[in-house]
N, C-alpha and C. Protein backbone atom coordinates (compact mmCIF):
# COMPACT_ATOMS: atom_id res chain seq x y z
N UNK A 1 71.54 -118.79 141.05
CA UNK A 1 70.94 -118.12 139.91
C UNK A 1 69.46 -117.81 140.16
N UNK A 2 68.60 -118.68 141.01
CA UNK A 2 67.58 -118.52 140.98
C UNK A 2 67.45 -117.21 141.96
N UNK A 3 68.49 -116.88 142.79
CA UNK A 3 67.98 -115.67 143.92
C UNK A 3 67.99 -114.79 142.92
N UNK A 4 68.97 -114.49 141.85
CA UNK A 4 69.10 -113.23 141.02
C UNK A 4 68.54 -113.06 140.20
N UNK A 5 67.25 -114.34 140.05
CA UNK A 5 66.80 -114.13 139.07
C UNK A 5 65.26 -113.72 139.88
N UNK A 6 64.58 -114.14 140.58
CA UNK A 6 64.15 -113.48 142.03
C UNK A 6 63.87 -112.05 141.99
N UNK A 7 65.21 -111.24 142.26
CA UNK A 7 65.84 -110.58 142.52
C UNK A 7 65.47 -109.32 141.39
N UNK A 8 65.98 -109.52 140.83
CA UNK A 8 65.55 -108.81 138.86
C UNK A 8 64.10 -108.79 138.52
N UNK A 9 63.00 -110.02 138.73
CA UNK A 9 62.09 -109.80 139.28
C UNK A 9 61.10 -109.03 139.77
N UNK A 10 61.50 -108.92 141.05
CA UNK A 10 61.13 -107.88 142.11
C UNK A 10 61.79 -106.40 142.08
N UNK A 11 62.98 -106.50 141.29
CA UNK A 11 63.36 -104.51 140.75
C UNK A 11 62.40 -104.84 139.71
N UNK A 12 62.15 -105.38 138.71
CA UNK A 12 61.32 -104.83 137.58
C UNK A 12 59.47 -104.79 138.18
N UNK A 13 59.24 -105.55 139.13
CA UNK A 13 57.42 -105.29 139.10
C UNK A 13 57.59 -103.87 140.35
N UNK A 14 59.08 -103.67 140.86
CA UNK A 14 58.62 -102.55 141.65
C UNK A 14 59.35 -101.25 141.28
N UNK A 15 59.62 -101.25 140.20
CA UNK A 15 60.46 -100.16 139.58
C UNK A 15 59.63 -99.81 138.19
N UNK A 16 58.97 -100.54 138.04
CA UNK A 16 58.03 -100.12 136.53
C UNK A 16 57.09 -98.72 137.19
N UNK A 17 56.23 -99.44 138.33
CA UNK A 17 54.75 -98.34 139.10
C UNK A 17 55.89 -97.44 139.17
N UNK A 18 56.90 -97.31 140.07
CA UNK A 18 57.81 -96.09 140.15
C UNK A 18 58.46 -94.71 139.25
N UNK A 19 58.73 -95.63 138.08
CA UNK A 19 58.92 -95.20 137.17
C UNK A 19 57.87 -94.52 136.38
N UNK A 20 56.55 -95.31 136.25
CA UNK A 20 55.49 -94.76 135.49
C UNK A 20 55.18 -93.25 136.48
N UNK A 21 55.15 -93.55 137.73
CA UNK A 21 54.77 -92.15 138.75
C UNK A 21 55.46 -91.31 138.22
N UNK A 22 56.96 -91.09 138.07
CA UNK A 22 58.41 -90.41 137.84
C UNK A 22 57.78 -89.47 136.74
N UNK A 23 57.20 -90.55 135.57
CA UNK A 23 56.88 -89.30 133.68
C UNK A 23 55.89 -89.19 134.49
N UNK A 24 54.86 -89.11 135.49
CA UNK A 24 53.95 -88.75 135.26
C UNK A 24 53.53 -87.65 135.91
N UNK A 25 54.69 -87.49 136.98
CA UNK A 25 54.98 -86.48 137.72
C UNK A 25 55.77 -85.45 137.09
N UNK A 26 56.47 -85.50 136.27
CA UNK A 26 57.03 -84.48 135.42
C UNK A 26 56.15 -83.84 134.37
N UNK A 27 55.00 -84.98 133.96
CA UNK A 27 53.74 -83.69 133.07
C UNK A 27 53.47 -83.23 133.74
N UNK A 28 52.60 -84.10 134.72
CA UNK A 28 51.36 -83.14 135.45
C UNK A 28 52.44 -81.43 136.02
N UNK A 29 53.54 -81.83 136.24
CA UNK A 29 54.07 -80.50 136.78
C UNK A 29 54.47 -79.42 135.96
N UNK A 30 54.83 -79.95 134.36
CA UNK A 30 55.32 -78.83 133.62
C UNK A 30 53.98 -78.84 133.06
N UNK A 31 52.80 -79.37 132.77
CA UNK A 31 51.39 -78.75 132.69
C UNK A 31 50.85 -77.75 133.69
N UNK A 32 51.46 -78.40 134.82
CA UNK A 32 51.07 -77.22 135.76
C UNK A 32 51.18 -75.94 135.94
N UNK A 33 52.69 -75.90 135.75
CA UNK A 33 53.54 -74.33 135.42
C UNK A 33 52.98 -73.69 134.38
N UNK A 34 52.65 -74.33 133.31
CA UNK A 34 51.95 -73.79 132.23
C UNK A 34 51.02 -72.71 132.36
N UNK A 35 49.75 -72.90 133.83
CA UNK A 35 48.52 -72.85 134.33
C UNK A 35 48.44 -71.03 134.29
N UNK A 36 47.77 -70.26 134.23
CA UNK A 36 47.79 -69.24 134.78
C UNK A 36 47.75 -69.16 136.41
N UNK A 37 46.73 -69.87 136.82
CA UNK A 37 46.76 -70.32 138.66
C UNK A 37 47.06 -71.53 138.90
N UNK A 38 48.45 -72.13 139.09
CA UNK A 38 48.95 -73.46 139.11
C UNK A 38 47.93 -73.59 140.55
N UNK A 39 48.47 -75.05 140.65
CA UNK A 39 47.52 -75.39 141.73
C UNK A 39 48.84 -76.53 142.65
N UNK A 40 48.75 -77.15 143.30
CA UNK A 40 49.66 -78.30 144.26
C UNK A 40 49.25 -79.18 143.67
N UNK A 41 49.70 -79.88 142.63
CA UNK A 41 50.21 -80.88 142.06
C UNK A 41 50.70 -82.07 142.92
N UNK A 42 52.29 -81.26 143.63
CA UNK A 42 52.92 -82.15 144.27
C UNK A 42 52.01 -83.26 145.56
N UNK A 43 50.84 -82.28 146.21
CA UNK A 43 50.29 -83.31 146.96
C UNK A 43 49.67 -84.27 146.40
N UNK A 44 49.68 -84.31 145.60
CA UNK A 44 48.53 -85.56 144.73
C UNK A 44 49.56 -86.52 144.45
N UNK A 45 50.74 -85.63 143.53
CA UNK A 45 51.92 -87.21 143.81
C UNK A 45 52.49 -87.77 144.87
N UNK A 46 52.40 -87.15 145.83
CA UNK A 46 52.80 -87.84 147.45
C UNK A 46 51.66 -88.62 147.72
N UNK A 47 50.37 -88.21 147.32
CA UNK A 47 49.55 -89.26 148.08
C UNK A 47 49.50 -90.52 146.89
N UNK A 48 49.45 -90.48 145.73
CA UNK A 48 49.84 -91.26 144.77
C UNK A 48 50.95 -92.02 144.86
N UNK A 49 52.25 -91.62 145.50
CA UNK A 49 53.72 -92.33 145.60
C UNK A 49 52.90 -93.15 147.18
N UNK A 50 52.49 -92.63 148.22
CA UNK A 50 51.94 -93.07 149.36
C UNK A 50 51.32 -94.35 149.07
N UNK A 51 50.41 -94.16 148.31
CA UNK A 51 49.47 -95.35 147.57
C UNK A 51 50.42 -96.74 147.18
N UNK A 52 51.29 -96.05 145.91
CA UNK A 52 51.85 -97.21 145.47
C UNK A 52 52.76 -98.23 146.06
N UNK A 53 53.33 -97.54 147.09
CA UNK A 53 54.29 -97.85 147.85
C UNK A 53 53.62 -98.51 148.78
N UNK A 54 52.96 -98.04 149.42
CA UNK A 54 51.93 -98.89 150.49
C UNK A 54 51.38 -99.99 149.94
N UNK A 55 50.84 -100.36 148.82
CA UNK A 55 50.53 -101.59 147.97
C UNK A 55 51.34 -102.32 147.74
N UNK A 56 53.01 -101.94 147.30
CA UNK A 56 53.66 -102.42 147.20
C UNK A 56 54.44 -103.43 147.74
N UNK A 57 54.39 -102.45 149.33
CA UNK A 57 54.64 -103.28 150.35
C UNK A 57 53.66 -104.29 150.72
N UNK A 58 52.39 -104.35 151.20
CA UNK A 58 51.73 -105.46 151.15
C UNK A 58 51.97 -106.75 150.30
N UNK A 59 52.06 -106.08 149.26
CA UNK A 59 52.16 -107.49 148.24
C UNK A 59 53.76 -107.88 148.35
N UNK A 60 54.69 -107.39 148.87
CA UNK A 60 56.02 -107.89 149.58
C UNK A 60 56.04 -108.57 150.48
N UNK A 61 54.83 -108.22 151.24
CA UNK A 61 54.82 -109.23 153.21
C UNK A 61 54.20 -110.14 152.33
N UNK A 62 53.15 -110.17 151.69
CA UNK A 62 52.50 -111.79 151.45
C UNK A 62 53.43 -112.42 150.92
N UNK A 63 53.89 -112.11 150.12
CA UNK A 63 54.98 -112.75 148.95
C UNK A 63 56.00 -113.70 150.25
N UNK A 64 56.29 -112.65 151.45
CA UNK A 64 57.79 -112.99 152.42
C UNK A 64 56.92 -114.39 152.39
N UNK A 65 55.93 -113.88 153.61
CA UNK A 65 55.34 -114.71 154.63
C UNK A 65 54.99 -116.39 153.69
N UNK A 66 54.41 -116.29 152.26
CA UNK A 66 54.22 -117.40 151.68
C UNK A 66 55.60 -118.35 151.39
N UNK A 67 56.66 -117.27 150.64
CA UNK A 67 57.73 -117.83 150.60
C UNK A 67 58.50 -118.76 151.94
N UNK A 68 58.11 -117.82 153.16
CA UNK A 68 58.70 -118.78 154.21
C UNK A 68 57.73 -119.58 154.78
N UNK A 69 56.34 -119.82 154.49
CA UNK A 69 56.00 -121.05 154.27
C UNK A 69 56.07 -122.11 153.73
N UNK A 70 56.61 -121.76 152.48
CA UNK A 70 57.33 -122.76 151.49
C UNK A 70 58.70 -123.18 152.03
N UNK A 71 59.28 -122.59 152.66
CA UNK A 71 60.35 -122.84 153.19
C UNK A 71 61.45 -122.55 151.90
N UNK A 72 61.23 -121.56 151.25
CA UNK A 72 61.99 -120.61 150.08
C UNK A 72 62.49 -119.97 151.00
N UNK A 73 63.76 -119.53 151.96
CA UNK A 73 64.50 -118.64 152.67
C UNK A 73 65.25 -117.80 151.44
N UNK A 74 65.89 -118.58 151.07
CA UNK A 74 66.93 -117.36 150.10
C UNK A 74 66.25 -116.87 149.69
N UNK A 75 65.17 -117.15 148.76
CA UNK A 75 64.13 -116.14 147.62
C UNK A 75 63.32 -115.47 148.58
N UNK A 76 63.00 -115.61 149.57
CA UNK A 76 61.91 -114.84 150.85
C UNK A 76 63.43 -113.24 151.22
N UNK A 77 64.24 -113.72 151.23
CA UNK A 77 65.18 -112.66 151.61
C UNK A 77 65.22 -112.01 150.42
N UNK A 78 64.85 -111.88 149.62
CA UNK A 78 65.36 -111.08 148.28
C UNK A 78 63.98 -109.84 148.59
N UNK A 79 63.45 -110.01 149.36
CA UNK A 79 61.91 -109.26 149.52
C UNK A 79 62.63 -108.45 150.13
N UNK A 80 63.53 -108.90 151.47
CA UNK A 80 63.69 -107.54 152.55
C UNK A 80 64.40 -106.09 151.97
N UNK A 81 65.51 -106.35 151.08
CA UNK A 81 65.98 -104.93 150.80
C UNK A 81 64.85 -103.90 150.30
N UNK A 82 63.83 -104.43 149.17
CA UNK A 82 62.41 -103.75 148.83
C UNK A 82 62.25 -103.79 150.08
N UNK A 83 61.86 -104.28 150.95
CA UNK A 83 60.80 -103.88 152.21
C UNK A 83 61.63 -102.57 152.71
N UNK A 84 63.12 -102.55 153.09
CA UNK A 84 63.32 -101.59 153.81
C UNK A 84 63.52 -100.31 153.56
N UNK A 85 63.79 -100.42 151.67
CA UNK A 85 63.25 -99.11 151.39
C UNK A 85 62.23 -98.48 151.03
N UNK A 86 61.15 -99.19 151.01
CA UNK A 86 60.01 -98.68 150.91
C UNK A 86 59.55 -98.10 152.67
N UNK A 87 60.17 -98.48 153.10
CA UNK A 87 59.60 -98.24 155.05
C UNK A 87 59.79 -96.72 154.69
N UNK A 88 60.61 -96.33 154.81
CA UNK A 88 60.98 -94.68 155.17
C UNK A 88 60.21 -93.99 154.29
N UNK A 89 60.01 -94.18 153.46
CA UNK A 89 58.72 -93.01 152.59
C UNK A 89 57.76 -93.36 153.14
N UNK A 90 57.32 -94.09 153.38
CA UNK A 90 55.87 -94.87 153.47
C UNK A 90 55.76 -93.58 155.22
N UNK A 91 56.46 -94.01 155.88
CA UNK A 91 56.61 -93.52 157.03
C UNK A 91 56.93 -91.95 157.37
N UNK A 92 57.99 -91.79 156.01
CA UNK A 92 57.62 -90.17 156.26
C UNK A 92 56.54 -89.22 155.17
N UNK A 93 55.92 -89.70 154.71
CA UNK A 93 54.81 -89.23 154.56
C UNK A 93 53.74 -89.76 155.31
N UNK A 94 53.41 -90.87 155.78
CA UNK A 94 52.61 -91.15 156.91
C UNK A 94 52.63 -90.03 158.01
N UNK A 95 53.89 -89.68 158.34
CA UNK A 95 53.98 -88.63 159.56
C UNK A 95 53.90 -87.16 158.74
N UNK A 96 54.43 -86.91 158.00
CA UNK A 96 53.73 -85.13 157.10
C UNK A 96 52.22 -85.34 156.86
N UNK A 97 51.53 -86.33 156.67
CA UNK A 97 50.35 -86.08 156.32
C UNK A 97 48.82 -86.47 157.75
N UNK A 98 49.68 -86.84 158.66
CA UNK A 98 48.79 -86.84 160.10
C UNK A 98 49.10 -85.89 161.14
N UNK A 99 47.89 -85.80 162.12
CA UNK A 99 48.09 -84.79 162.76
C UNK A 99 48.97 -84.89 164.17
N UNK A 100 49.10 -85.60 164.08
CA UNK A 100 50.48 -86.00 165.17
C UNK A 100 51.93 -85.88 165.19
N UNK A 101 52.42 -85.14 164.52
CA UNK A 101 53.44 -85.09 164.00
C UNK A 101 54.18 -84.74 164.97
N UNK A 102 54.27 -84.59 166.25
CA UNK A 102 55.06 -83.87 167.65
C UNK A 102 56.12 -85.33 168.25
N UNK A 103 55.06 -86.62 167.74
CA UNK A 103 55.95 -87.80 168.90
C UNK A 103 56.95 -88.15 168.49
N UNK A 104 57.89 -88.81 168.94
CA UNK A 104 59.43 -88.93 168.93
C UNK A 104 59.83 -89.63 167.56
N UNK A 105 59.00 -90.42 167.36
CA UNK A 105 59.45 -91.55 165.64
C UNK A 105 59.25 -90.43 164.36
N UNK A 106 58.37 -89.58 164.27
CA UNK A 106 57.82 -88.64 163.46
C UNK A 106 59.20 -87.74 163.53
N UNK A 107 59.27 -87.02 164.93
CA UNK A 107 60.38 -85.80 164.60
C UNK A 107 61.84 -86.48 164.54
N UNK A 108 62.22 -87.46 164.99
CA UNK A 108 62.82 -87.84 164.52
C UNK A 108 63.64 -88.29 162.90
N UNK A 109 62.79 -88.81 162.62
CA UNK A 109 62.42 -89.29 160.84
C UNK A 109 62.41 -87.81 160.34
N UNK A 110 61.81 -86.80 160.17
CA UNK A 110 61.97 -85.55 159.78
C UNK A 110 63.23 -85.01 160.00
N UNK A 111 63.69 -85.24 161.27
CA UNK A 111 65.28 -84.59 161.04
C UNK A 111 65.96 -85.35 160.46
N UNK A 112 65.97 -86.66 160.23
CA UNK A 112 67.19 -87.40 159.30
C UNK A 112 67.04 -86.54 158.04
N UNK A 113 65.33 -86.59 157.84
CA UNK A 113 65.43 -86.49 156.34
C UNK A 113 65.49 -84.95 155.60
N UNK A 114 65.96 -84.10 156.32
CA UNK A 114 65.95 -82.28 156.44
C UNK A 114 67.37 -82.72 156.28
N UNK A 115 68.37 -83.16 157.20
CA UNK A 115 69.84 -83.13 156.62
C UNK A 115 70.12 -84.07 155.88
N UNK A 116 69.74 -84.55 155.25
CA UNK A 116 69.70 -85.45 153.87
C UNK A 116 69.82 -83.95 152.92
């Protein structure tokens, strides 16, 4: 009980920021359309989703790393599914927004996520 409760936890402190981004990305955009000269919106919520997610994750590794100091294994594992989906955004906007975008992990990650 205690992993699921863990578990429920960690969807609600990392699904609230998500969620709040979600309405907040739907004003700023139908304000936008509104605009006579809309402007790119959307980059501000990528670097905003970039942000949160990247915070997010940090405060996931400390959380692991303390938990398996405590020697909490089950509740330290309830971190990894958050960790591994936060990797791939984090990472493909890391690679759309640097100028390197040619090396193999980058074009790679871009083609998964084009046939998605």
């Amino acid at each position: 009980m205690e992993i699921f409760k863990s578990f429920l936890k960690r969807l609600l402190i990392t699904g609230l920021p998500l969620l709040g981004l979600y309405f907040f990305a739907q004003i700023s955009f139908e304000s936008n359309s509104r605009r006579e000269h809309p402007t790119d919106a959307g980059l501000g919520i990528a670097i905003l989703l970039f942000i949160i997610l990247f915070l997010m994750t940090v405060g996931l590794l400390i959380d692991l790393v303390v938990r398996i100091k405590r020697k909490q294994y089950k509740v330290a594992a309830t971190n990894i599914p958050f960790l591994l989906l936060f990797l791939f955004p984090i990472l493909y906007i890391k690679c759309q927004m640097s100028d390197y975008c040619e090396d193999c992990f980058c074009s790679w990650l871009i083609d998964i996520v084009k046939q998605l």
